[in-house]
N, C-alpha and C. Protein backbone atom coordinates (compact mmCIF):
# COMPACT_ATOMS: atom_id res chain seq x y z
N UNK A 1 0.85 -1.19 0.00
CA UNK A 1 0.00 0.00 0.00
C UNK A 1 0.88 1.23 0.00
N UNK A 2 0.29 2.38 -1.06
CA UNK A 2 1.43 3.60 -1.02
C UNK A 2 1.02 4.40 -0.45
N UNK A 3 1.70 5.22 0.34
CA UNK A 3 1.29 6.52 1.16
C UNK A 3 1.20 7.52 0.12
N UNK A 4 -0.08 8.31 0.40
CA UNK A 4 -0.46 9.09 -0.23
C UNK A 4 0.59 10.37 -0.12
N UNK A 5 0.93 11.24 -1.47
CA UNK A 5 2.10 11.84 -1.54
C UNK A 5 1.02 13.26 -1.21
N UNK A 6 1.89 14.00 -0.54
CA UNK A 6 1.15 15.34 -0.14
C UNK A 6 1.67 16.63 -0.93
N UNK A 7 0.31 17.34 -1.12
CA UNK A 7 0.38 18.30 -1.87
C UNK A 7 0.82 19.84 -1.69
N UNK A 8 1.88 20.24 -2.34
CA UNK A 8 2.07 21.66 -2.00
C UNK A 8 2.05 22.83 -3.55
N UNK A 9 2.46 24.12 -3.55
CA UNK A 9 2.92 24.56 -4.34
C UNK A 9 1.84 25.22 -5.19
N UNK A 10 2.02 25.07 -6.49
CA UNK A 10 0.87 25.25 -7.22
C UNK A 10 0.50 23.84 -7.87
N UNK A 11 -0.84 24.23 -8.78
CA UNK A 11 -1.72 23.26 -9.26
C UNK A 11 -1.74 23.71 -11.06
N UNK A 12 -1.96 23.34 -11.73
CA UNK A 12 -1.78 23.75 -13.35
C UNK A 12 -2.75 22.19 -13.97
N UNK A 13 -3.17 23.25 -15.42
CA UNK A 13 -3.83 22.21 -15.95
C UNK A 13 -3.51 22.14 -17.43
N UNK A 14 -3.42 20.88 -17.38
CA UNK A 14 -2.84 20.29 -18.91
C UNK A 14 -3.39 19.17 -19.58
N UNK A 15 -2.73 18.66 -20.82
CA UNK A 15 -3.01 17.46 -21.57
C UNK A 15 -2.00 16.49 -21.49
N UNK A 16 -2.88 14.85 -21.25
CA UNK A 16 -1.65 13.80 -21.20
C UNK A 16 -1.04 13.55 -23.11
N UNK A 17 -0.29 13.69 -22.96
CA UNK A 17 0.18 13.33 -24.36
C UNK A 17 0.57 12.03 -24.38
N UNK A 18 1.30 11.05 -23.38
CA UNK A 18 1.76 10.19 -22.90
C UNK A 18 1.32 9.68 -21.97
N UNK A 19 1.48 8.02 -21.96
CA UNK A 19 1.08 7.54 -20.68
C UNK A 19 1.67 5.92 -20.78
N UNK A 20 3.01 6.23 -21.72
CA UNK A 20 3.30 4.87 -21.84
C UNK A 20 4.36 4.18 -20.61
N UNK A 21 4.81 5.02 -20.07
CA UNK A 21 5.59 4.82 -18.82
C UNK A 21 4.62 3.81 -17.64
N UNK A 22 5.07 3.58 -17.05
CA UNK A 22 4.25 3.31 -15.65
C UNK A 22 4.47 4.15 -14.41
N UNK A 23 3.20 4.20 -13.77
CA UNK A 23 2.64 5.01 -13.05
C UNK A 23 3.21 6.69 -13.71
N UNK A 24 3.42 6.89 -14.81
CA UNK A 24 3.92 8.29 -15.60
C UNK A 24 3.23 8.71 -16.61
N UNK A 25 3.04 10.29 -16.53
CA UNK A 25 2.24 10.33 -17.67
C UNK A 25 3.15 11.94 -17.74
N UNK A 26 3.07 12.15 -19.77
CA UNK A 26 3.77 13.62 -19.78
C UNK A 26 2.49 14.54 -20.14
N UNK A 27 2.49 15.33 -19.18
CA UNK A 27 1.26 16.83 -19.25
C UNK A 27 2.27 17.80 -20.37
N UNK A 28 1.06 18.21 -20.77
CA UNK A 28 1.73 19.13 -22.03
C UNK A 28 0.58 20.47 -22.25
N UNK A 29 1.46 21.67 -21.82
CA UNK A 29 0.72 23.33 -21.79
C UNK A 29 1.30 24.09 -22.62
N UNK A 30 -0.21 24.53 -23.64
CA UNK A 30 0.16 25.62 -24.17
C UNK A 30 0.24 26.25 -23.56
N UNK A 31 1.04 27.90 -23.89
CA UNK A 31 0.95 29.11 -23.39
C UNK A 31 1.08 30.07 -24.87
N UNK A 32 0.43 31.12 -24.50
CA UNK A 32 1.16 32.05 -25.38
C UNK A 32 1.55 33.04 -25.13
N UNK A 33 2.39 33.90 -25.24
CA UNK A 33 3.12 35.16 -24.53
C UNK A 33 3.07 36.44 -25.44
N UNK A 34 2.47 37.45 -25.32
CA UNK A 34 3.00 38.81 -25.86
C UNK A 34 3.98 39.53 -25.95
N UNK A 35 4.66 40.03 -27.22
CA UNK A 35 5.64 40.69 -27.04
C UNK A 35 5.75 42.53 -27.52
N UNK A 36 5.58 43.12 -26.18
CA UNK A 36 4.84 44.42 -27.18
C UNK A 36 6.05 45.19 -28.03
N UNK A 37 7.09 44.95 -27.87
CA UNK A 37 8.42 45.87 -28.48
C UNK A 37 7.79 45.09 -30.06
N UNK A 38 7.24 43.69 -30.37
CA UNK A 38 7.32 43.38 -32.15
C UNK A 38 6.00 43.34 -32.32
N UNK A 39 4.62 43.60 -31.41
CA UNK A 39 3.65 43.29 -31.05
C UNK A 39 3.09 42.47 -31.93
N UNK A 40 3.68 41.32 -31.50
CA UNK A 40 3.28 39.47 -31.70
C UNK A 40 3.20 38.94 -30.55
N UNK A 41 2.49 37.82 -31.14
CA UNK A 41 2.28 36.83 -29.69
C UNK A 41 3.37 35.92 -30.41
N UNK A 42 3.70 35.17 -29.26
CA UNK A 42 4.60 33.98 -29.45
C UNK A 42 3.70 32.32 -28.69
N UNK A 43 3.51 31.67 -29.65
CA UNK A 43 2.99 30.04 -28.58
C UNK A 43 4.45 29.30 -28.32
N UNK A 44 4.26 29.05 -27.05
CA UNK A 44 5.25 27.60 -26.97
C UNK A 44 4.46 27.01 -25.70
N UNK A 45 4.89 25.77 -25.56
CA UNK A 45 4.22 24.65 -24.65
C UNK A 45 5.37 24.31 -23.95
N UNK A 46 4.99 23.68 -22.82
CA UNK A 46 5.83 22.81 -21.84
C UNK A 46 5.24 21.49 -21.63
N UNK A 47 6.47 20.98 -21.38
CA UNK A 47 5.97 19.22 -20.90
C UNK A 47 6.14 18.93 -19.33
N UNK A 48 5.14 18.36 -18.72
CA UNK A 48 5.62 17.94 -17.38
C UNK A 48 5.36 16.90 -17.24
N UNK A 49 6.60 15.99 -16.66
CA UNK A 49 6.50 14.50 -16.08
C UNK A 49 6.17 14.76 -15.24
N UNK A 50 4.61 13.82 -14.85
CA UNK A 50 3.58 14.05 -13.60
C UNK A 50 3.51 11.97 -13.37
N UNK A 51 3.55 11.89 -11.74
CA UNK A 51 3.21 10.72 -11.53
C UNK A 51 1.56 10.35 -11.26
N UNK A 52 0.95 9.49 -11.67
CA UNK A 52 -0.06 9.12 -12.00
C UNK A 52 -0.69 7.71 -11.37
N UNK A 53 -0.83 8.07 -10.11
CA UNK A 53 -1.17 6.80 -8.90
C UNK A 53 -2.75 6.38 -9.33
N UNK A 54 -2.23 4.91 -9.78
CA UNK A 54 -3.63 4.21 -10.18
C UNK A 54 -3.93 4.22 -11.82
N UNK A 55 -3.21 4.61 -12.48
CA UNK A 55 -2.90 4.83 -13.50
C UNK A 55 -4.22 5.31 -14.55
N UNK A 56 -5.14 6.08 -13.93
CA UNK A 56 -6.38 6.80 -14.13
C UNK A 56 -6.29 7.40 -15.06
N UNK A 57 -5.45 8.39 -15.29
CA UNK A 57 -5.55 9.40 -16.66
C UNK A 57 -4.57 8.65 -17.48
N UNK A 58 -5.24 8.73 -18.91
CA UNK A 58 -5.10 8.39 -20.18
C UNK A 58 -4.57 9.35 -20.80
N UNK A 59 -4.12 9.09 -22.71
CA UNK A 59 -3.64 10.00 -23.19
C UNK A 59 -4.85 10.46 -23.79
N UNK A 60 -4.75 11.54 -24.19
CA UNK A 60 -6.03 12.90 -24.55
C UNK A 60 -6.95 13.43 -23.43
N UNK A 61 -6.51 12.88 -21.98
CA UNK A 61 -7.74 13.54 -21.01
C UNK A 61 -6.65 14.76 -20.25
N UNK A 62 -7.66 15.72 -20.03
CA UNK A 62 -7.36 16.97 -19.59
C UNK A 62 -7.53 16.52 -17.85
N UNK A 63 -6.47 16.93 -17.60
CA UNK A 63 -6.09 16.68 -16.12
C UNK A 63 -5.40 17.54 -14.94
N UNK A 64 -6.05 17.88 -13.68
CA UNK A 64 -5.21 18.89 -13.09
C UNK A 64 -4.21 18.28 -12.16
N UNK A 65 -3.01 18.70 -12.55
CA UNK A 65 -1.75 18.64 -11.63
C UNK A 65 -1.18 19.49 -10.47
N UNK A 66 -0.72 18.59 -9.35
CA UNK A 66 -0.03 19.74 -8.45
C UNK A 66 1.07 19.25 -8.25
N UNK A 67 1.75 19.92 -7.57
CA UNK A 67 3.57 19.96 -7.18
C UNK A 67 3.39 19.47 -5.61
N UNK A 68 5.04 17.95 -5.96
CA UNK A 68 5.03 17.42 -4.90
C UNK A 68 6.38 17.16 -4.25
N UNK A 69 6.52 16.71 -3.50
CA UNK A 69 8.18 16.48 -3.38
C UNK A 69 8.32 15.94 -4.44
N UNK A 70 9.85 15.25 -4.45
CA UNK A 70 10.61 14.78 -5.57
C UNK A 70 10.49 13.36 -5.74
N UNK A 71 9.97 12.99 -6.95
CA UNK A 71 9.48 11.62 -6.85
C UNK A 71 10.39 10.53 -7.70
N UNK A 72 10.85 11.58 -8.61
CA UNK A 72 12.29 10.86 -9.53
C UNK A 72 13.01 11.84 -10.24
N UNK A 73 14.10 11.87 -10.72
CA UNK A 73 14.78 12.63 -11.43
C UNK A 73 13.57 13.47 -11.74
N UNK A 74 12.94 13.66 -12.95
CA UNK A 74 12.14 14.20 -13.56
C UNK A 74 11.04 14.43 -12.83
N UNK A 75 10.66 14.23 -11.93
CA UNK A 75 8.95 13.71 -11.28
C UNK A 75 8.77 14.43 -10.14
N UNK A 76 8.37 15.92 -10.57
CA UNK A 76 7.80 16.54 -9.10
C UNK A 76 6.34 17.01 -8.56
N UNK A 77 5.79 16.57 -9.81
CA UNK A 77 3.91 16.48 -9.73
C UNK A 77 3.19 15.25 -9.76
N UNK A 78 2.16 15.72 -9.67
CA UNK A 78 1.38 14.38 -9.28
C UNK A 78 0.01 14.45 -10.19
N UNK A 79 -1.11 13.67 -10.71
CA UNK A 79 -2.31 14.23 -11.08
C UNK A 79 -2.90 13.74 -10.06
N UNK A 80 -4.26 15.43 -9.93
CA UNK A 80 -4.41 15.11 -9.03
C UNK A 80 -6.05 14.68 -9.31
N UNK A 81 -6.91 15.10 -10.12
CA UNK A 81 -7.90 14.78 -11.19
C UNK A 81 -8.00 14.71 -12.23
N UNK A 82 -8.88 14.10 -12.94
CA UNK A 82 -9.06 14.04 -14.14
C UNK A 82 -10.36 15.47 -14.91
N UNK A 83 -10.14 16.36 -15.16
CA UNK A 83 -11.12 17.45 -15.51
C UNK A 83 -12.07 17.21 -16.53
N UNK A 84 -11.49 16.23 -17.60
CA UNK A 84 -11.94 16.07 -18.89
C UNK A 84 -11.24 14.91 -19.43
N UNK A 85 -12.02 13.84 -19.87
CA UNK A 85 -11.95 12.27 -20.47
C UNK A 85 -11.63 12.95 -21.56
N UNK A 86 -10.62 12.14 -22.78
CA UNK A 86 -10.10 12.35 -23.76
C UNK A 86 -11.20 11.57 -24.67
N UNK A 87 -11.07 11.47 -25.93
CA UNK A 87 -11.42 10.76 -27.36
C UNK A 87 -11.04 9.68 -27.45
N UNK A 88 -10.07 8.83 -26.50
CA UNK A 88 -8.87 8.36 -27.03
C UNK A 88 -9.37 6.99 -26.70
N UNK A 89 -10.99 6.54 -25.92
CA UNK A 89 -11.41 5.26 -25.87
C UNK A 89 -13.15 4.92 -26.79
């Protein structure tokens, strides 16, 4: 039985793109940023390796993550719901 990992920090919401790992899944956020000196926007995204207890979220479901201790090299979030079921069954 695993002790439930406790939550701090902030919370963010993203898409699983991945979920071929175990107990791992990679969250993936757009953003887009303004730049008023060329006044364009710029998109870029981030990926976060989030651990995924119970292995609940799938790839294409929209899921909210929070920040946890350090769970592996890469692994400092957790999901913590699922917001939105993907297409993907």
């Amino acid at each position: 039985m695993e002790r439930p990992l406790s939550m701090r920090g902030g919370t963010l919401i993203g898409r699983v793109v991945s979920d071929k790992m175990r107990d791992t899944v990679v969250v993936e956020r757009d953003t887009v940023k303004f730049y008023p000196k060329y006044k364009r926007y710029a998109r870029s995204r981030s990926r976060i390796v989030a651990h995924n207890p119970g292995h609940k979220a799938r790839m294409g479901d929209v899921v909210r993550i929070a920040e946890t201790r350090k769970i592996s090299k890469t692994k400092a979030w957790t999901v913590v719901e699922i917001v939105k079921k993907g297409a993907s069954e």
